[in-house]
PDB file of N, CA and C in Angstrom:
ATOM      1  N   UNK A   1      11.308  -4.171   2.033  1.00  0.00           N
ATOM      2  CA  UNK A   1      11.655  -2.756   1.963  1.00  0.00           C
ATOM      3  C   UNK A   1      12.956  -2.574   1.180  1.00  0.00           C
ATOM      4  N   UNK A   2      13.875  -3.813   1.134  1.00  0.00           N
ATOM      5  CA  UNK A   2      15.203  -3.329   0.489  1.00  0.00           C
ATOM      6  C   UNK A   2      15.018  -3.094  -0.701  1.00  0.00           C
ATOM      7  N   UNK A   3      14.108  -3.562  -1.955  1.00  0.00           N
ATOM      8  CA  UNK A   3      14.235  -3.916  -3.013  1.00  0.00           C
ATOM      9  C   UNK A   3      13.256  -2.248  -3.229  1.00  0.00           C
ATOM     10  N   UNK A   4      12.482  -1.503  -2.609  1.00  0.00           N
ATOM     11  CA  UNK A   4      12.200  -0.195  -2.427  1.00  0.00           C
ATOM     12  C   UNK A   4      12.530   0.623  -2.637  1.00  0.00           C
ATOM     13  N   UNK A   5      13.872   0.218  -1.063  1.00  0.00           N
ATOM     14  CA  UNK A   5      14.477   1.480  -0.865  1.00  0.00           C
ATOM     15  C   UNK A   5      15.769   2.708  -1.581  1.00  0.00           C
ATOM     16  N   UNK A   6      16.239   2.237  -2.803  1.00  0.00           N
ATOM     17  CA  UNK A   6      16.888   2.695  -3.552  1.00  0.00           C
ATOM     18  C   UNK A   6      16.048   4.052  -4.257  1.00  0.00           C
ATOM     19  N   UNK A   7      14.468   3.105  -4.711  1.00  0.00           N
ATOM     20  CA  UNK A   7      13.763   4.522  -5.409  1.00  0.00           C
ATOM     21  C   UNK A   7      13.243   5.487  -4.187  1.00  0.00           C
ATOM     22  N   UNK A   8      12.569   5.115  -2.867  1.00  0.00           N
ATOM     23  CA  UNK A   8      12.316   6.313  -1.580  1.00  0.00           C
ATOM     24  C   UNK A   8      13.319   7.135  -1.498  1.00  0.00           C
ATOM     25  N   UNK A   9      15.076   6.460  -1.773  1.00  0.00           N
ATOM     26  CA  UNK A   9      15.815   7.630  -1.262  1.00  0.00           C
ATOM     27  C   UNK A   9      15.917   8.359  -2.299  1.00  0.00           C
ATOM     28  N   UNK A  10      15.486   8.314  -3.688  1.00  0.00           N
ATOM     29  CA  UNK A  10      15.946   9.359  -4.727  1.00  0.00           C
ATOM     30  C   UNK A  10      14.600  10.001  -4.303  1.00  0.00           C
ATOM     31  N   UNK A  11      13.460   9.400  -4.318  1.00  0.00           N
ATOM     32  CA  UNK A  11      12.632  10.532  -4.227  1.00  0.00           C
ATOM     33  C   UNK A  11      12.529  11.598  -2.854  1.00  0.00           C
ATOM     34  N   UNK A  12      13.109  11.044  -1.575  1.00  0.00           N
ATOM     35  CA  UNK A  12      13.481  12.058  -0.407  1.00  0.00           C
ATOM     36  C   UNK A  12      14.504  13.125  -1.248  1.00  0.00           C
ATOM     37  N   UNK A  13      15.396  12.448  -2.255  1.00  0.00           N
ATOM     38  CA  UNK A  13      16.333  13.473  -2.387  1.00  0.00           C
ATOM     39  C   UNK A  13      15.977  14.571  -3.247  1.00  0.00           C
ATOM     40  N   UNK A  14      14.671  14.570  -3.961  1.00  0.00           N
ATOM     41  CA  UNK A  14      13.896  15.529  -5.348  1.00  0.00           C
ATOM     42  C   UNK A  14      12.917  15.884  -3.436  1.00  0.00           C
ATOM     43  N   UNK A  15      13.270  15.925  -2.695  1.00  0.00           N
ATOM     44  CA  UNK A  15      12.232  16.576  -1.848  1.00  0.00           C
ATOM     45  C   UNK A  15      10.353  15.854  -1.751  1.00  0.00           C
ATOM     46  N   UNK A  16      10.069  14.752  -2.564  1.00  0.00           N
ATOM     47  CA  UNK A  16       8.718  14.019  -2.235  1.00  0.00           C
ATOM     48  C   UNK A  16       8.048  13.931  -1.274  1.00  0.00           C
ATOM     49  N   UNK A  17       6.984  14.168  -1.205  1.00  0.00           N
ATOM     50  CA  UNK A  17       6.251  13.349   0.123  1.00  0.00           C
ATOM     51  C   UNK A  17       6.033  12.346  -0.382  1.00  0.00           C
ATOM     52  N   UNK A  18       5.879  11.249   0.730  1.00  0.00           N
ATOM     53  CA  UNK A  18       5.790   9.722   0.473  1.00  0.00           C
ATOM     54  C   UNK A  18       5.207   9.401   1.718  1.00  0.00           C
ATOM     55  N   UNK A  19       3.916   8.234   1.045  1.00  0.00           N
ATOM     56  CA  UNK A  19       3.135   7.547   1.785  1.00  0.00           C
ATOM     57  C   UNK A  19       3.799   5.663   1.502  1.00  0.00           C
ATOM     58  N   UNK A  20       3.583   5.249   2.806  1.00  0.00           N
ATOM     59  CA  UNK A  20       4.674   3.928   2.522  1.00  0.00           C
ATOM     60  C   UNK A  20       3.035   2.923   3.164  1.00  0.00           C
ATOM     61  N   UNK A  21       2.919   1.694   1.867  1.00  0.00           N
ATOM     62  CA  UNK A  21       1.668   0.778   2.239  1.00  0.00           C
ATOM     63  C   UNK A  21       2.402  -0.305   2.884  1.00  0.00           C
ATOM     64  N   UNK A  22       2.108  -0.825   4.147  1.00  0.00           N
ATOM     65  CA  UNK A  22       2.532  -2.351   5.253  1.00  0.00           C
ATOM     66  C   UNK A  22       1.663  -2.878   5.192  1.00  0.00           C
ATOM     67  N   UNK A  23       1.433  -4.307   4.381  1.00  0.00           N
ATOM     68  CA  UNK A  23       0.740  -5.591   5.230  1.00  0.00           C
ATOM     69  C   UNK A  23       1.304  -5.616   6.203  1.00  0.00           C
ATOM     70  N   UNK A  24       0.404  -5.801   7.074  1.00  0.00           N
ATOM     71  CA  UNK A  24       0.542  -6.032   8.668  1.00  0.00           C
ATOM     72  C   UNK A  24      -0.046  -7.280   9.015  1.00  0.00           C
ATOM     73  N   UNK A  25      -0.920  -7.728   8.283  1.00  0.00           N
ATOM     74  CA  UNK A  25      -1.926  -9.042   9.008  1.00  0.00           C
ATOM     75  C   UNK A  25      -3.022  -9.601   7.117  1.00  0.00           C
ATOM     76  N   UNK A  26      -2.700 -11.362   7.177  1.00  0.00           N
ATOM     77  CA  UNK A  26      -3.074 -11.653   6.294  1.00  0.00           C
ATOM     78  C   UNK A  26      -3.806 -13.053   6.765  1.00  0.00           C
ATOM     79  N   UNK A  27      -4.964 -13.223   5.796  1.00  0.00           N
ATOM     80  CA  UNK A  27      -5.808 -14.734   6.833  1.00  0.00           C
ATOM     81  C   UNK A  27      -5.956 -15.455   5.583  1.00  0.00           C
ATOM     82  N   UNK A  28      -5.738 -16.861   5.349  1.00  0.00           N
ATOM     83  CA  UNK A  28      -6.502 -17.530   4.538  1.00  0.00           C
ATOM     84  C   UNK A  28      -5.272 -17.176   3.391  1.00  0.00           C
ATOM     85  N   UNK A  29      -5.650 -17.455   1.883  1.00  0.00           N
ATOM     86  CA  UNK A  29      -4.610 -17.263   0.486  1.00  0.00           C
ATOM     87  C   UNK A  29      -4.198 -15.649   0.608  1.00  0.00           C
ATOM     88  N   UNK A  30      -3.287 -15.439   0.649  1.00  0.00           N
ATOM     89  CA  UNK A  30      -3.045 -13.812   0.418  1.00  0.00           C
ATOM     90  C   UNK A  30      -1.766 -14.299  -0.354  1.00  0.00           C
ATOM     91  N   UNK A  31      -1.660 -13.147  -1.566  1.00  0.00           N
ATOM     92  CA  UNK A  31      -0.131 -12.740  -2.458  1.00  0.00           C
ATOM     93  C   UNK A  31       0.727 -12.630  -1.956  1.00  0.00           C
ATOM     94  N   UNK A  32       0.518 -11.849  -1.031  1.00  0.00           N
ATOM     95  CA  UNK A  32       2.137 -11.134   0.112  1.00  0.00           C
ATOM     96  C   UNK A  32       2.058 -11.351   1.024  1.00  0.00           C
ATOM     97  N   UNK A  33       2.735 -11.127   2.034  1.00  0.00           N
ATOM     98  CA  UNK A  33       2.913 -11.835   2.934  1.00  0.00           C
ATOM     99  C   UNK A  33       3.350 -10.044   4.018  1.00  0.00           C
ATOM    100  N   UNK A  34       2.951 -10.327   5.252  1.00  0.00           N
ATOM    101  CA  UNK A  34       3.236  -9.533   6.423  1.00  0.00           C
ATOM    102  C   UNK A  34       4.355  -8.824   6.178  1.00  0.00           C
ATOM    103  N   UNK A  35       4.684  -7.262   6.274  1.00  0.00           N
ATOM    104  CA  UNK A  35       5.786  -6.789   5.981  1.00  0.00           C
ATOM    105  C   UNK A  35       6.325  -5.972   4.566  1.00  0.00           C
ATOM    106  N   UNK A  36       5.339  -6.523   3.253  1.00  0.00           N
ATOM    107  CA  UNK A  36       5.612  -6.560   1.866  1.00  0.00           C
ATOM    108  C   UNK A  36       5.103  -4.632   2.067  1.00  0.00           C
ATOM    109  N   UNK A  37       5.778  -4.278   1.299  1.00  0.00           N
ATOM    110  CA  UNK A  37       5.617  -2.377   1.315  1.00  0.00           C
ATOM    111  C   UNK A  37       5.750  -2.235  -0.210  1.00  0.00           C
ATOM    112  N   UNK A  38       4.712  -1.408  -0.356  1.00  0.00           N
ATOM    113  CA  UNK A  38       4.684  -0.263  -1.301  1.00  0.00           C
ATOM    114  C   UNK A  38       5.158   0.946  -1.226  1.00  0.00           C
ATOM    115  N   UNK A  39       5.156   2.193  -1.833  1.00  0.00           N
ATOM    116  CA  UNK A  39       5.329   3.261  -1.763  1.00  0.00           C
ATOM    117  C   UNK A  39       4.957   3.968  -2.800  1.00  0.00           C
ATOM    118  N   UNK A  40       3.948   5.528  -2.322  1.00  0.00           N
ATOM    119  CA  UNK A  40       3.538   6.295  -3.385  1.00  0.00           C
ATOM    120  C   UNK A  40       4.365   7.120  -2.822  1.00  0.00           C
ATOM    121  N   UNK A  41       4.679   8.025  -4.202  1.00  0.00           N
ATOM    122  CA  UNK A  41       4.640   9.839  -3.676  1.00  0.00           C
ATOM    123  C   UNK A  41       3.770  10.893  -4.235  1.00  0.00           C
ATOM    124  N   UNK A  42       3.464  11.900  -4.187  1.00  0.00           N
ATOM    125  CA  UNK A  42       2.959  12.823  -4.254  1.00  0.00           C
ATOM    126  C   UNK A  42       2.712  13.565  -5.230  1.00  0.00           C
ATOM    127  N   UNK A  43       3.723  13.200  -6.318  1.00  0.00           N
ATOM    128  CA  UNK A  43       3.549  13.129  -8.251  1.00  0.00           C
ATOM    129  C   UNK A  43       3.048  12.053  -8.484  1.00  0.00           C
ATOM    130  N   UNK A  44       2.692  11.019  -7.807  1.00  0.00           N
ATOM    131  CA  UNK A  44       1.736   9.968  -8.517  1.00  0.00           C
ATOM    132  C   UNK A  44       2.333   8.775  -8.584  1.00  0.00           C
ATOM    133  N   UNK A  45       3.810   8.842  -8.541  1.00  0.00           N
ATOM    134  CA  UNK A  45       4.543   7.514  -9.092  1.00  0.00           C
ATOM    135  C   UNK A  45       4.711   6.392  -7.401  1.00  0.00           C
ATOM    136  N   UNK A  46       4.637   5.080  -7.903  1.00  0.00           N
ATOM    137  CA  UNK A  46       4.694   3.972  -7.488  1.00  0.00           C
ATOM    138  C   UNK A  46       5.826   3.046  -7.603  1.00  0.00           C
ATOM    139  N   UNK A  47       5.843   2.204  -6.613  1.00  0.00           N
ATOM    140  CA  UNK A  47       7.343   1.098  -6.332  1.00  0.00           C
ATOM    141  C   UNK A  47       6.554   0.175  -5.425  1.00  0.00           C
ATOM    142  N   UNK A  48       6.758  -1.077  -5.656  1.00  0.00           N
ATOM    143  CA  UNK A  48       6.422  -1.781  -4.704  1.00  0.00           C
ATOM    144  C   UNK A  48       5.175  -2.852  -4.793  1.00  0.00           C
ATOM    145  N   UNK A  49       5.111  -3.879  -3.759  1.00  0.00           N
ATOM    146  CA  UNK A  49       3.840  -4.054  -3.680  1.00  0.00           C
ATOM    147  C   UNK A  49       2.955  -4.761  -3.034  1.00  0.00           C
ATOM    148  N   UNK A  50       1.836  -4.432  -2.365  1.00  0.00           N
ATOM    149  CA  UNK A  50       1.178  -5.199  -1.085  1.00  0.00           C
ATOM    150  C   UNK A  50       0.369  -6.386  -1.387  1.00  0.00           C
ATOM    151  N   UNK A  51       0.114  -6.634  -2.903  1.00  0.00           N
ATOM    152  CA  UNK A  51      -0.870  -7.639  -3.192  1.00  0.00           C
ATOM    153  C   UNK A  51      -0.499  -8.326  -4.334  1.00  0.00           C
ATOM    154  N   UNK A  52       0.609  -8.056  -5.117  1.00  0.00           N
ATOM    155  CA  UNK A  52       0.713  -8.689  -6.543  1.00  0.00           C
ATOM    156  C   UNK A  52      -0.334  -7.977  -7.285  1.00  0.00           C
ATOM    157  N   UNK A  53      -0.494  -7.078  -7.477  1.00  0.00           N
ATOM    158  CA  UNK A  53      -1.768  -6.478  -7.743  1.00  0.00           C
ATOM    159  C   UNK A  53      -3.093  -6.077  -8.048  1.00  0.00           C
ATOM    160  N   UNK A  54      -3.473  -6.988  -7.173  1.00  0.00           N
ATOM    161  CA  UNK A  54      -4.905  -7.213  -6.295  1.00  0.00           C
ATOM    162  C   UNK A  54      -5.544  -5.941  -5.702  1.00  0.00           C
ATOM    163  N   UNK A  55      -4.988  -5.257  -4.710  1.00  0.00           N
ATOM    164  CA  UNK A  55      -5.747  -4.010  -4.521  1.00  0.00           C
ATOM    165  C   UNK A  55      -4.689  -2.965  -4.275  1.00  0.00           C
ATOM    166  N   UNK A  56      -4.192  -2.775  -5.248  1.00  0.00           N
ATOM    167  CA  UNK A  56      -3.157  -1.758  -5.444  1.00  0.00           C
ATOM    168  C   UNK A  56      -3.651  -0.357  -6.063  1.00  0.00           C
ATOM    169  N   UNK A  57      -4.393  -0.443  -7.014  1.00  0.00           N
ATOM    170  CA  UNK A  57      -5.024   0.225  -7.059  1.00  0.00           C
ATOM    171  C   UNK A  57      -5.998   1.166  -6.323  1.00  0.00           C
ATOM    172  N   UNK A  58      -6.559   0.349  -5.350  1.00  0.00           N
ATOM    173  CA  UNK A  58      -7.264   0.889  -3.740  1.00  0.00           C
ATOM    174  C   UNK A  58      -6.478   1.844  -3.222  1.00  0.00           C
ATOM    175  N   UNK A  59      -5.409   0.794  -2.684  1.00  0.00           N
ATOM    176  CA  UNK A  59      -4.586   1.293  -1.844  1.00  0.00           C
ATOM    177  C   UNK A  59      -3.576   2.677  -2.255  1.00  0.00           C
ATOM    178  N   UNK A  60      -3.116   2.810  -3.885  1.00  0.00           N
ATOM    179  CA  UNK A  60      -2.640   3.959  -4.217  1.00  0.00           C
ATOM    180  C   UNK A  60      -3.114   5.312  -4.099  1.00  0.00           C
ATOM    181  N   UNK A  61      -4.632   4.828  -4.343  1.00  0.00           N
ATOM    182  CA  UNK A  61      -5.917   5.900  -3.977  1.00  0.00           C
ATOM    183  C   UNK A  61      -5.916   6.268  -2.681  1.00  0.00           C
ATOM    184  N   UNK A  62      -5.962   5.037  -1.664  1.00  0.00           N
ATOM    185  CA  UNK A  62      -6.157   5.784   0.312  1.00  0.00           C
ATOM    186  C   UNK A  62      -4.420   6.217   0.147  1.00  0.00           C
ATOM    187  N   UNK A  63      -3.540   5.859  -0.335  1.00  0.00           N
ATOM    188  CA  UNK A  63      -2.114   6.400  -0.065  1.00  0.00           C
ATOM    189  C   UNK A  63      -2.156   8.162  -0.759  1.00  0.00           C
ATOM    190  N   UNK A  64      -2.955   8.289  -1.516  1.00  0.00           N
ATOM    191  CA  UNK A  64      -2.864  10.143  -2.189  1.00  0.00           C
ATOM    192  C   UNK A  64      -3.724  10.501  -0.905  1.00  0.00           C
ATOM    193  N   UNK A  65      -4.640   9.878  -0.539  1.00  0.00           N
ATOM    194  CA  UNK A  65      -5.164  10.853   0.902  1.00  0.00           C
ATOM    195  C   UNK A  65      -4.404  10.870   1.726  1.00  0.00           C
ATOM    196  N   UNK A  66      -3.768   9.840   1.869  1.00  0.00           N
ATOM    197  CA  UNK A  66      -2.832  10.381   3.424  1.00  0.00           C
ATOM    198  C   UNK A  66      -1.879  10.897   3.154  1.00  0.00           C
ATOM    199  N   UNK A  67      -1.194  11.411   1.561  1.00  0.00           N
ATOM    200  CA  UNK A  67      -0.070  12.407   1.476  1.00  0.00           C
ATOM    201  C   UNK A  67      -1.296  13.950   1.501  1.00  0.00           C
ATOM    202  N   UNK A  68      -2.578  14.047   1.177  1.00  0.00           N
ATOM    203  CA  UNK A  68      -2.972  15.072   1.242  1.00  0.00           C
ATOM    204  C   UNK A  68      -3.196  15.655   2.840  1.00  0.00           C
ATOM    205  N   UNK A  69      -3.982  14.016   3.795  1.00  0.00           N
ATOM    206  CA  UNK A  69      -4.166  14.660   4.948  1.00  0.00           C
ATOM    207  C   UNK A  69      -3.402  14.501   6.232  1.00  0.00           C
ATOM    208  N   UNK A  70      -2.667  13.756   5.481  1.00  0.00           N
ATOM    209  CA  UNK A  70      -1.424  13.680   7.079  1.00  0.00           C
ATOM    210  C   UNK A  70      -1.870  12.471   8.047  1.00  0.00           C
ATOM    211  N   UNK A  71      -2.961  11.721   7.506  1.00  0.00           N
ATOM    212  CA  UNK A  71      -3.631  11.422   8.737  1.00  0.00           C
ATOM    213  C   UNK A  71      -3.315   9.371   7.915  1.00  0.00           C
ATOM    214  N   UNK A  72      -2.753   8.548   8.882  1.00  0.00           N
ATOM    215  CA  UNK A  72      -2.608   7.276   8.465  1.00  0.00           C
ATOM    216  C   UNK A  72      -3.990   6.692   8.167  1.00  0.00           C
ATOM    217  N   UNK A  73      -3.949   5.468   7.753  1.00  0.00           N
ATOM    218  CA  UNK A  73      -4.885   4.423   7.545  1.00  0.00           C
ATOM    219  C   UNK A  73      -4.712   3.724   7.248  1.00  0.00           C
ATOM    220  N   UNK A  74      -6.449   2.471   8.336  1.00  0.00           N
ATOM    221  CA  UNK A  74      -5.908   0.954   7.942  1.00  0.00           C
ATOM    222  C   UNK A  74      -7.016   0.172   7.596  1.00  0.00           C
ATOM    223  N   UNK A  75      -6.341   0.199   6.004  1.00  0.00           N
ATOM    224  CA  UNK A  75      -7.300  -0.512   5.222  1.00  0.00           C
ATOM    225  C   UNK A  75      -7.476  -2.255   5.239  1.00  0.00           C
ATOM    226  N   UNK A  76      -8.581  -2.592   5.144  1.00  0.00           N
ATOM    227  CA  UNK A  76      -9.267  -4.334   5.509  1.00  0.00           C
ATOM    228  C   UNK A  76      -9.835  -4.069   3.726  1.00  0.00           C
ATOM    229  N   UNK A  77      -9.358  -5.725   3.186  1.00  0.00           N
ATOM    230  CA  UNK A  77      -9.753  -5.747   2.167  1.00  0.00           C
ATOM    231  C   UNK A  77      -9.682  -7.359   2.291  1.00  0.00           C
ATOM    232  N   UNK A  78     -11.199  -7.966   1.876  1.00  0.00           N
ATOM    233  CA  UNK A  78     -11.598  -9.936   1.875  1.00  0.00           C
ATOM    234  C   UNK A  78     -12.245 -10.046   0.849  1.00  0.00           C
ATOM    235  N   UNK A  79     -12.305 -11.209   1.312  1.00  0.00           N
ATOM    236  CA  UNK A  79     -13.188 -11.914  -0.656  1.00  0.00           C
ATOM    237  C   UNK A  79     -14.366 -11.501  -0.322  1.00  0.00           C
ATOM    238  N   UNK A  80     -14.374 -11.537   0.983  1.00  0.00           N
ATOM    239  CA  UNK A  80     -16.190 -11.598   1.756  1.00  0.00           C
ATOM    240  C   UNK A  80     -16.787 -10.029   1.338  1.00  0.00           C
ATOM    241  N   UNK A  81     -16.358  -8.808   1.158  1.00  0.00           N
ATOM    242  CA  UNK A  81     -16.453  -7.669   1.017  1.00  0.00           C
ATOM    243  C   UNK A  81     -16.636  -7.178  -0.400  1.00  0.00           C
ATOM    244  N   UNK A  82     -17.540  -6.472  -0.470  1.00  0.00           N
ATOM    245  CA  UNK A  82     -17.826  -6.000  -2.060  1.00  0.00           C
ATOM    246  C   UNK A  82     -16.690  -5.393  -2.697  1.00  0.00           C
ATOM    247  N   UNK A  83     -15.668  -4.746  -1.952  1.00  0.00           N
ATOM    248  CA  UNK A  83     -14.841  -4.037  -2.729  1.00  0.00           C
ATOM    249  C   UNK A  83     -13.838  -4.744  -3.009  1.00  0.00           C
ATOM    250  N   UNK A  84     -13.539  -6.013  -2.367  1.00  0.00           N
ATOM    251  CA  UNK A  84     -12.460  -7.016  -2.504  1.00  0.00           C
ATOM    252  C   UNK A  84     -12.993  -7.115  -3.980  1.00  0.00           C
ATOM    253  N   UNK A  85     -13.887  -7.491  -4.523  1.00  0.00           N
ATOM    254  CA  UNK A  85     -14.164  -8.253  -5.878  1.00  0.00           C
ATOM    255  C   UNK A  85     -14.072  -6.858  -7.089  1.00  0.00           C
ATOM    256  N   UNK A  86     -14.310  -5.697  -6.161  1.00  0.00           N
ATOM    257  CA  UNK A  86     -14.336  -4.516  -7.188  1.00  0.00           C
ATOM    258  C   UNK A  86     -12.839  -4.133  -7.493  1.00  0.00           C
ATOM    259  N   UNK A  87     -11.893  -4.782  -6.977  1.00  0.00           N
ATOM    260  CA  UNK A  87     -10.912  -4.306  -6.261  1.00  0.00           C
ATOM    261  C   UNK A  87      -9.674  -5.512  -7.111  1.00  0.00           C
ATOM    262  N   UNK A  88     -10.056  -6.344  -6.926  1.00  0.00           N
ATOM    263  CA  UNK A  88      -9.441  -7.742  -7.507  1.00  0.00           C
ATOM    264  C   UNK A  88      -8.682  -8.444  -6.647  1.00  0.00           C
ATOM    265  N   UNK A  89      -9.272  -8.294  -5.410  1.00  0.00           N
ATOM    266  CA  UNK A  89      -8.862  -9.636  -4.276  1.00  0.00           C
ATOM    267  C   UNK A  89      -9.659 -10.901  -4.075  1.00  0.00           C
ATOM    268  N   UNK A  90      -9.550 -11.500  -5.343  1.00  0.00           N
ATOM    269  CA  UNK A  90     -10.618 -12.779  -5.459  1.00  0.00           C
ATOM    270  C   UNK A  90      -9.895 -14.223  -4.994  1.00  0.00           C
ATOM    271  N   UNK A  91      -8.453 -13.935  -4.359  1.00  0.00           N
ATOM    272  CA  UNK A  91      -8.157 -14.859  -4.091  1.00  0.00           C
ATOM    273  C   UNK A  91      -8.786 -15.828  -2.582  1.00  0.00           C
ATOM    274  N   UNK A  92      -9.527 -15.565  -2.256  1.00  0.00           N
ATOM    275  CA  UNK A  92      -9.723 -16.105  -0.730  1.00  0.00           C
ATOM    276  C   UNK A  92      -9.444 -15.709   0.274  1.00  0.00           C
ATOM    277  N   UNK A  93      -8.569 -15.057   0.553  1.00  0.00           N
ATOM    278  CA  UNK A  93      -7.532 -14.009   1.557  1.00  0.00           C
ATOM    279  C   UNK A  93      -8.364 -13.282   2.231  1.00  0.00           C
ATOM    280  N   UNK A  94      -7.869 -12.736   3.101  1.00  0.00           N
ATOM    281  CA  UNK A  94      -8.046 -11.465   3.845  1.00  0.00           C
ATOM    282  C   UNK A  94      -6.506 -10.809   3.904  1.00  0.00           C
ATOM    283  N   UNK A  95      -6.985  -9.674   3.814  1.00  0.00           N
ATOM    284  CA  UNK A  95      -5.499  -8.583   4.357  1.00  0.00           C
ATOM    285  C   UNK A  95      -5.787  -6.922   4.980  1.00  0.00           C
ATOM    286  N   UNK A  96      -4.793  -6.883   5.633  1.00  0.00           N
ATOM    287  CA  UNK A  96      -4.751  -5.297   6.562  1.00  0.00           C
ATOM    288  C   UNK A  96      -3.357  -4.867   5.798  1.00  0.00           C
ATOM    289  N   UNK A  97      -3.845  -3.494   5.590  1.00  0.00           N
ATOM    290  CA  UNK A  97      -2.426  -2.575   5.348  1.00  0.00           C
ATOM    291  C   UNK A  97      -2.736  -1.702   5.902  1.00  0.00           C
ATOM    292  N   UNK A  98      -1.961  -0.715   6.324  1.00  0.00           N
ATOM    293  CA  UNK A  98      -1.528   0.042   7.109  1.00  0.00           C
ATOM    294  C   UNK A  98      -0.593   0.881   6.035  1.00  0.00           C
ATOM    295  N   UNK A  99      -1.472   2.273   6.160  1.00  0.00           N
ATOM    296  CA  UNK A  99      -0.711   3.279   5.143  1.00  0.00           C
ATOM    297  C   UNK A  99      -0.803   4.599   6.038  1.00  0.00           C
ATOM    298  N   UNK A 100       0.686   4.862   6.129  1.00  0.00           N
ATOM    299  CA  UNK A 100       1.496   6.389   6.841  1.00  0.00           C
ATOM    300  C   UNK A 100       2.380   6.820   6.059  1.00  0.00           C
ATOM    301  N   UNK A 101       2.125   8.194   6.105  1.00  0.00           N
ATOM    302  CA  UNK A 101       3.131   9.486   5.269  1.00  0.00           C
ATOM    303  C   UNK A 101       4.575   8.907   6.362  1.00  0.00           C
ATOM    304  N   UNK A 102       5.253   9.097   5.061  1.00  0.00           N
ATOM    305  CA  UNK A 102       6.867   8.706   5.458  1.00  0.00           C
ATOM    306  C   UNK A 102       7.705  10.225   5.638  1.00  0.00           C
ATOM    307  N   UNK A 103       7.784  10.400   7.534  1.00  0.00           N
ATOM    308  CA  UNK A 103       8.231  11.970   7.778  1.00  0.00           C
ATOM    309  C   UNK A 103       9.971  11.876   8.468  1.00  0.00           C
ATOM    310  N   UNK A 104      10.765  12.376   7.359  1.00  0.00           N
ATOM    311  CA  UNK A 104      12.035  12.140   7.599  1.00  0.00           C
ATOM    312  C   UNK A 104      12.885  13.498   8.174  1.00  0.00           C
TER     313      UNK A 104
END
């Protein structure tokens, strides 16, 4: 989060909503590791990152829904899963993120 948090606070300070992505849980080869955060806001722009960018792309996409609906989510993305490969998590891995609007 430190290496983040410099761009979240300029964008709290232009007034942003911001959705913040947590690995929470990783099995087998994963990029990042438990803890690693992203952050969208609400003009589109990005910092951060949950996969080396593997499913960042996914995840920027479920992060504009939860600045639209308020409502968190927790995304599962494996090699074993069609969207892992659509997605570009071909490393072997499994991973959970966990994406919530950041309400300050």
């Amino acid at each position: 989060m430190k290496e983040i948090l410099p761009q979240i606070e300029a964008w709290q300070a232009r007034g942003d909503r911001i959705a913040i992505a947590t690995v929470i849980n990783t099995w087998g080869s994963s990029p990042r590791q438990p803890g690693a955060k992203m952050a969208v806001n609400h003009r589109g722009e990005m910092v951060g990152s949950v996969s080396a960018g593997c499913v960042e792309n996914a995840v920027y996409e479920e992060a504009m829904q939860v600045l639209k609906t308020g409502r968190p989510k927790l995304l599962h993305y494996g090699v074993a899963d069609d969207l892992a490969w659509e997605v570009g998590l071909t490393c072997g891995g499994k991973i959970d993120i966990f994406v919530e609007r950041l309400d300050w």
